[in-house]
Protein backbone atom coordinates (compact mmCIF):
# COMPACT_ATOMS: atom_id res chain seq x y z
CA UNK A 1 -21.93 12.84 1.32
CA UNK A 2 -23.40 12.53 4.67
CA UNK A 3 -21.51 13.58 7.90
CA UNK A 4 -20.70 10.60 8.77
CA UNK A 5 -19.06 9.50 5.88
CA UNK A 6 -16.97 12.40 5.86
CA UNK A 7 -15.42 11.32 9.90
CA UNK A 8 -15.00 8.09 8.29
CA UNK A 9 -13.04 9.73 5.62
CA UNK A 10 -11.11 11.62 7.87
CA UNK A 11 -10.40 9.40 10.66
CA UNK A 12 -9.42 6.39 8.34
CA UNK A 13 -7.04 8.77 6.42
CA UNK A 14 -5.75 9.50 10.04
CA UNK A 15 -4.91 5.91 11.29
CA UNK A 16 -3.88 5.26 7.70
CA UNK A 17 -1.09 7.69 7.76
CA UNK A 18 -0.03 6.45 11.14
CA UNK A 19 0.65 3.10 9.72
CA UNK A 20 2.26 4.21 6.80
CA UNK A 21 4.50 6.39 8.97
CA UNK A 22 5.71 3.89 11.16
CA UNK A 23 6.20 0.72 8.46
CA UNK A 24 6.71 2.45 5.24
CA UNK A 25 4.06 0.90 4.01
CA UNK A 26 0.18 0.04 5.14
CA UNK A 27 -2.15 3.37 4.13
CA UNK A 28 -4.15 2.01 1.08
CA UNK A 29 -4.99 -1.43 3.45
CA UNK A 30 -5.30 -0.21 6.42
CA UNK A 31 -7.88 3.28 4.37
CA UNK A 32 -9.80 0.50 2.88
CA UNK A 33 -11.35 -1.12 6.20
CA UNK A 34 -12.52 2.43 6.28
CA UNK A 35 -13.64 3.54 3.35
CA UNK A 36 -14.48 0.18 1.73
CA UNK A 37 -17.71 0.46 3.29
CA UNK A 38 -18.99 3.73 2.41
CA UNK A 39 -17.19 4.98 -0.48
CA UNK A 40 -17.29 3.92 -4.45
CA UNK A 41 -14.23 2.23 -5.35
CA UNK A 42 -14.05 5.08 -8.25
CA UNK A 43 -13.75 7.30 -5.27
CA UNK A 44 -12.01 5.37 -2.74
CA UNK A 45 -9.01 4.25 -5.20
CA UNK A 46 -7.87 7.61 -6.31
CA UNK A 47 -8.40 9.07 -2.26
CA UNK A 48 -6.14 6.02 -1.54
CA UNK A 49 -3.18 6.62 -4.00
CA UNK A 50 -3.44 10.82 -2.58
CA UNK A 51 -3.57 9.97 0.78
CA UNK A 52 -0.43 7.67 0.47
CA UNK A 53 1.31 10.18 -1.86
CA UNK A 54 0.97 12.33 1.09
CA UNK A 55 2.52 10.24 3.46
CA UNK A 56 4.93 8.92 1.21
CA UNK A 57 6.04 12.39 0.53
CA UNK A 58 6.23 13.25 4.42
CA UNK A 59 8.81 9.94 5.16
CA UNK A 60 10.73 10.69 1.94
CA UNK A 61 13.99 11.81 4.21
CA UNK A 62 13.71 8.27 6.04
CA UNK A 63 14.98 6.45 2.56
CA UNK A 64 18.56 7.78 2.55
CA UNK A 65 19.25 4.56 4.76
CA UNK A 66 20.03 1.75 2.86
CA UNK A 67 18.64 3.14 -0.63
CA UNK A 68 20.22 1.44 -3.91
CA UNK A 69 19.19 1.97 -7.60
CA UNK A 70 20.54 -1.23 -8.34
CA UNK A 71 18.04 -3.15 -5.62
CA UNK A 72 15.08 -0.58 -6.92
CA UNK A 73 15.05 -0.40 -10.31
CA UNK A 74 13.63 -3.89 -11.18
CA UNK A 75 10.83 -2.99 -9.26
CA UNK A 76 10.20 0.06 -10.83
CA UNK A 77 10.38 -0.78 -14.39
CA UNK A 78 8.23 -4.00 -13.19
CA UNK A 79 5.87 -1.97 -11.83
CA UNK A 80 5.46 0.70 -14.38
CA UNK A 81 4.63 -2.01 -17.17
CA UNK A 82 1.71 -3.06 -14.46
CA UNK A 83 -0.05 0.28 -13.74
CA UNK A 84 -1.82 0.41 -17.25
CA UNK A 85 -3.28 -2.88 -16.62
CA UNK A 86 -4.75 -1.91 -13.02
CA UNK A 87 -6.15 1.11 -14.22
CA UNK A 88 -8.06 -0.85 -17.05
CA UNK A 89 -8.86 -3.23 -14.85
CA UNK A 90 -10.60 -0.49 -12.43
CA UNK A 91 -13.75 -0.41 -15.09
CA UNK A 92 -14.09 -3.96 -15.55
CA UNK A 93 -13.32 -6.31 -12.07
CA UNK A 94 -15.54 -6.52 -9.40
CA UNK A 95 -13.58 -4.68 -6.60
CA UNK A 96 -15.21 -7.01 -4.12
CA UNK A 97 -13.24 -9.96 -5.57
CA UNK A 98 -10.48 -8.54 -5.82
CA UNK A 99 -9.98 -7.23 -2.22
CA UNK A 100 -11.39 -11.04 -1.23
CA UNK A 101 -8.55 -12.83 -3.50
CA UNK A 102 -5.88 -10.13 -1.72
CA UNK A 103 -7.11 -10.63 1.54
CA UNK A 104 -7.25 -14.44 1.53
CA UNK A 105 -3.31 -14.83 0.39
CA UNK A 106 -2.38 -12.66 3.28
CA UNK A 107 -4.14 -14.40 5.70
CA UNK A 108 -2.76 -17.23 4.30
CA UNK A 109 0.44 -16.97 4.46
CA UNK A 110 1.62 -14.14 6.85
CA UNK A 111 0.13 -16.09 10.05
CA UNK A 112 2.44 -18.69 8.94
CA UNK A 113 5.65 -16.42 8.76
CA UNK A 114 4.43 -14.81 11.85
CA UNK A 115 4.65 -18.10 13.55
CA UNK A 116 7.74 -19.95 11.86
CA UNK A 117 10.48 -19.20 14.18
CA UNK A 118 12.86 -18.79 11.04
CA UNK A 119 11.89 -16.97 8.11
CA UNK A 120 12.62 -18.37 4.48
CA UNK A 121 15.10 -16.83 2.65
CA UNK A 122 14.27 -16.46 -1.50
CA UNK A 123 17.94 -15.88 -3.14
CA UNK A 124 17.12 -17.30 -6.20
CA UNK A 125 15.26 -15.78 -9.53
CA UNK A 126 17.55 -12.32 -9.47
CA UNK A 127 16.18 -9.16 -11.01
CA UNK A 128 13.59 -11.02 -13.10
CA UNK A 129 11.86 -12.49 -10.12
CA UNK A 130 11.97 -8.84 -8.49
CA UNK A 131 10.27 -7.07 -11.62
CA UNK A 132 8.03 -9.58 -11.90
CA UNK A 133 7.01 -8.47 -8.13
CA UNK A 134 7.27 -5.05 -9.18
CA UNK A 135 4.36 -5.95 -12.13
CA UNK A 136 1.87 -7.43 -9.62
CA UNK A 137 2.52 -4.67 -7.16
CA UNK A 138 2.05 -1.59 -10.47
CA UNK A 139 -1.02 -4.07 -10.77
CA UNK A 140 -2.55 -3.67 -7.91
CA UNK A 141 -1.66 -0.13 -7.65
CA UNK A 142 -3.42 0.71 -10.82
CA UNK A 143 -6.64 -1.46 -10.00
CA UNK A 144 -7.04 -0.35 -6.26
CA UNK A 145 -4.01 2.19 -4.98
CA UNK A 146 -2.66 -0.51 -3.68
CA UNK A 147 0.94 -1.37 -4.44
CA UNK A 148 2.39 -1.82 -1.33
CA UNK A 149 1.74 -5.64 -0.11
CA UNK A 150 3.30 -7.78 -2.91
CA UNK A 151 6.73 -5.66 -3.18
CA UNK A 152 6.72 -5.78 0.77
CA UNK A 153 6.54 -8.96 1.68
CA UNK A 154 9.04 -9.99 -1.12
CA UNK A 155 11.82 -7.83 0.64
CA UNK A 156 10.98 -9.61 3.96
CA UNK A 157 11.51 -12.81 2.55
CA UNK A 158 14.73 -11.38 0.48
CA UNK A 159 16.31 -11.07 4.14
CA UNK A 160 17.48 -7.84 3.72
CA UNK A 161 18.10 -5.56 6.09
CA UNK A 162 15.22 -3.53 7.40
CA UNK A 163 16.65 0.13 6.03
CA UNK A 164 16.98 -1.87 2.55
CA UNK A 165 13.38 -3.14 2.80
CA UNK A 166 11.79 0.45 3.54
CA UNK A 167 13.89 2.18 0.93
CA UNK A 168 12.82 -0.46 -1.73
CA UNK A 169 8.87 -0.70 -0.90
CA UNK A 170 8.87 2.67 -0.15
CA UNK A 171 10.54 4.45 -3.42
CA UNK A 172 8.84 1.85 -5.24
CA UNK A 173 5.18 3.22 -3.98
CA UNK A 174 6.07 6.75 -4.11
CA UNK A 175 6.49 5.90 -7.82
CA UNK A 176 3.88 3.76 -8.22
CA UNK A 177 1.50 6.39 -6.86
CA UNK A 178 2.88 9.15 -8.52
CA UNK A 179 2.08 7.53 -11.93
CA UNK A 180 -0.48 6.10 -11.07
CA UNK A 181 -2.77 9.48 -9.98
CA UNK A 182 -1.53 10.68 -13.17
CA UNK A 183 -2.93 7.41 -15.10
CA UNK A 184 -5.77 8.44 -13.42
CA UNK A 185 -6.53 11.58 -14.53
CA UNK A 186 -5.81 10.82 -18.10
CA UNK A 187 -8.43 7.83 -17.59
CA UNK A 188 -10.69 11.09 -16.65
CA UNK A 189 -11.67 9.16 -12.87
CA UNK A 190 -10.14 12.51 -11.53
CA UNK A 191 -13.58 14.91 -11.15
CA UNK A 192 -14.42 17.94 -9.36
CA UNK A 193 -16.04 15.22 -6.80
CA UNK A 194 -12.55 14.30 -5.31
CA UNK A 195 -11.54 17.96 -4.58
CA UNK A 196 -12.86 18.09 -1.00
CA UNK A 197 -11.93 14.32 -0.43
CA UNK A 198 -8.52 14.87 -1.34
CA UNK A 199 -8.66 18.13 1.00
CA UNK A 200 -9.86 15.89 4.09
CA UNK A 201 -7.44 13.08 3.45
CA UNK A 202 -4.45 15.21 3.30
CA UNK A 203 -5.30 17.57 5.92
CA UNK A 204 -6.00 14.41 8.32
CA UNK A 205 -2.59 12.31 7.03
CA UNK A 206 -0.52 15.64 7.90
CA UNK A 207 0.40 14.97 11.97
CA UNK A 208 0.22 11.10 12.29
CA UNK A 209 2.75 10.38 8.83
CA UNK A 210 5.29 12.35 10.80
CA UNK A 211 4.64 10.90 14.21
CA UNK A 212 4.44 7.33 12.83
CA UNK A 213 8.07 8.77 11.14
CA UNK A 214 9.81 9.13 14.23
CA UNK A 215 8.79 6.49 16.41
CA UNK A 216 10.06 4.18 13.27
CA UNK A 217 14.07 4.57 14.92
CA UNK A 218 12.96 3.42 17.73
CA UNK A 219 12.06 -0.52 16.60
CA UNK A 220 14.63 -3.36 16.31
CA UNK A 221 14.80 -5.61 13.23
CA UNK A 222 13.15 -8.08 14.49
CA UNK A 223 10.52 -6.40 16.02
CA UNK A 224 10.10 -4.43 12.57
CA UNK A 225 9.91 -7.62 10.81
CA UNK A 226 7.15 -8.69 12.91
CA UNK A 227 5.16 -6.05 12.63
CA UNK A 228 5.58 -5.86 8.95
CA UNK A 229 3.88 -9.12 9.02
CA UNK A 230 1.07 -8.40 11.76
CA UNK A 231 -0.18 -5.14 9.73
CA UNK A 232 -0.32 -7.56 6.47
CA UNK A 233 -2.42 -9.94 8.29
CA UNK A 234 -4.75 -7.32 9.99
CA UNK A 235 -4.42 -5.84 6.18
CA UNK A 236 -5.92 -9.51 4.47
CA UNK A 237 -8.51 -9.69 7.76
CA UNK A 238 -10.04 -6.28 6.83
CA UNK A 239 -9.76 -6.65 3.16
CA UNK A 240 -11.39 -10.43 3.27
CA UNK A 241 -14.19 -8.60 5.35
CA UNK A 242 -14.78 -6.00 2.78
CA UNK A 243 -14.61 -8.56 -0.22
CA UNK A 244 -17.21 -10.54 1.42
CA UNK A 245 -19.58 -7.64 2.58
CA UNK A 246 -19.54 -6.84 -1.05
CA UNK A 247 -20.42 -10.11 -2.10
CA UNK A 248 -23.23 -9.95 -0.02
């Protein structure tokens, strides 16, 4: 690859981990307005699931607020019965239409939540309606290492507090990459190629994970709520742009 795609590499992985630090959530979107452009999405998928692994791995201590098994584990087995179908899915979708449908639901509808001055609360559909969140999110995790905005958004509109939020979407992408690098490399899209992209995207996630990390304390729930939101709708802006660029 040429220099330049290699800066792009690193300095997406870098703002990427940032993001991820601070919200729990974020890398694979916020990698794609990045990489979308230069890399293959055979590439760019499994450099998005490390990358996040990473900086999943990094924030791991920031869960023990607010974590439940009981609030979790819908998601989980939700998204575990997903990740198959994402990862077959890889071969066959245009990627390009798939980051376009993605990106045109966020901008949507998290502009609108951004703007209503009270946020909906869902209470109703239970576990089942959370699995079934959990499914999409495996989904999309499988298909483009990207598991993070369906499960998210769900807990905002849950109204839970925002230590319950981050320990749900969280765990539930830790696990969702975790399985899904290993579906992966049983699907044999794990080659001697991603070696030295894997190397560049941890080494850059490293510093701002942990600095994203710490100034997390630091926001108020409402503040955290909105910014939640604003990095989904910068998210669906970049992905939308990427869709359509590949379109074209």
């Amino acid at each position: 690859m040429p220099v330049e795609t290699w800066l792009l590499l690193g300095g997406g992985a870098f703002v990427a981990g940032f993001v991820q630090g601070l919200a729990g959530f974020g890398f694979g979107l916020v990698a794609m307005a990045f990489w979308s452009w230069t890399l293959p999405p055979s590439m760019a998928a499994p450099a998005v699931v490390f990358g996040s692994l990473i900086g999943q791995l990094l924030a791991v201590r920031s869960l023990r607020h607010g974590f439940s098994w009981r609030r979790l584990l819908p998601f989980l087995l939700g998204g575990l019965a997903g990740i198959p179908l994402g990862v077959a899915l890889l071969r066959y979708v245009d990627p390009a239409a798939f980051r376009l449908g993605v990106g045109l639901v966020l901008l949507a509808y998290c502009p609108a939540m951004l703007l209503a001055a009270e946020l909906p609360r869902i209470a109703r559909g239970g576990r089942a309606a959370d699995a079934a969140v959990g499914w999409l999110g495996g989904a999309m995790s499988g298909f483009g290492g990207l598991p993070g905005p369906a499960p998210t958004l769900w807990c905002v509109l849950r109204g839970w507090p925002r230590d319950e939020q981050r320990a749900v979407f969280q765990s539930f992408n830790l696990a969702m990459h975790a399985v899904t690098l290993a579906s992966y490399g049983v699907a044999g899209l794990l080659t001697p190629q991603t070696v030295p992209v894997f190397s560049v995207v941890g080494a850059a996630v490293l510093i701002p994970a942990l600095a994203g990390v710490h100034l997390y304390r630091r926001f108020s729930d409402l503040v955290f709520r909105r910014l939640v939101l604003a990095l989904l709708t910068l998210s669906g802006i970049a992905l939308v742009v990427a869709g359509a660029r590949g379109f074209w």
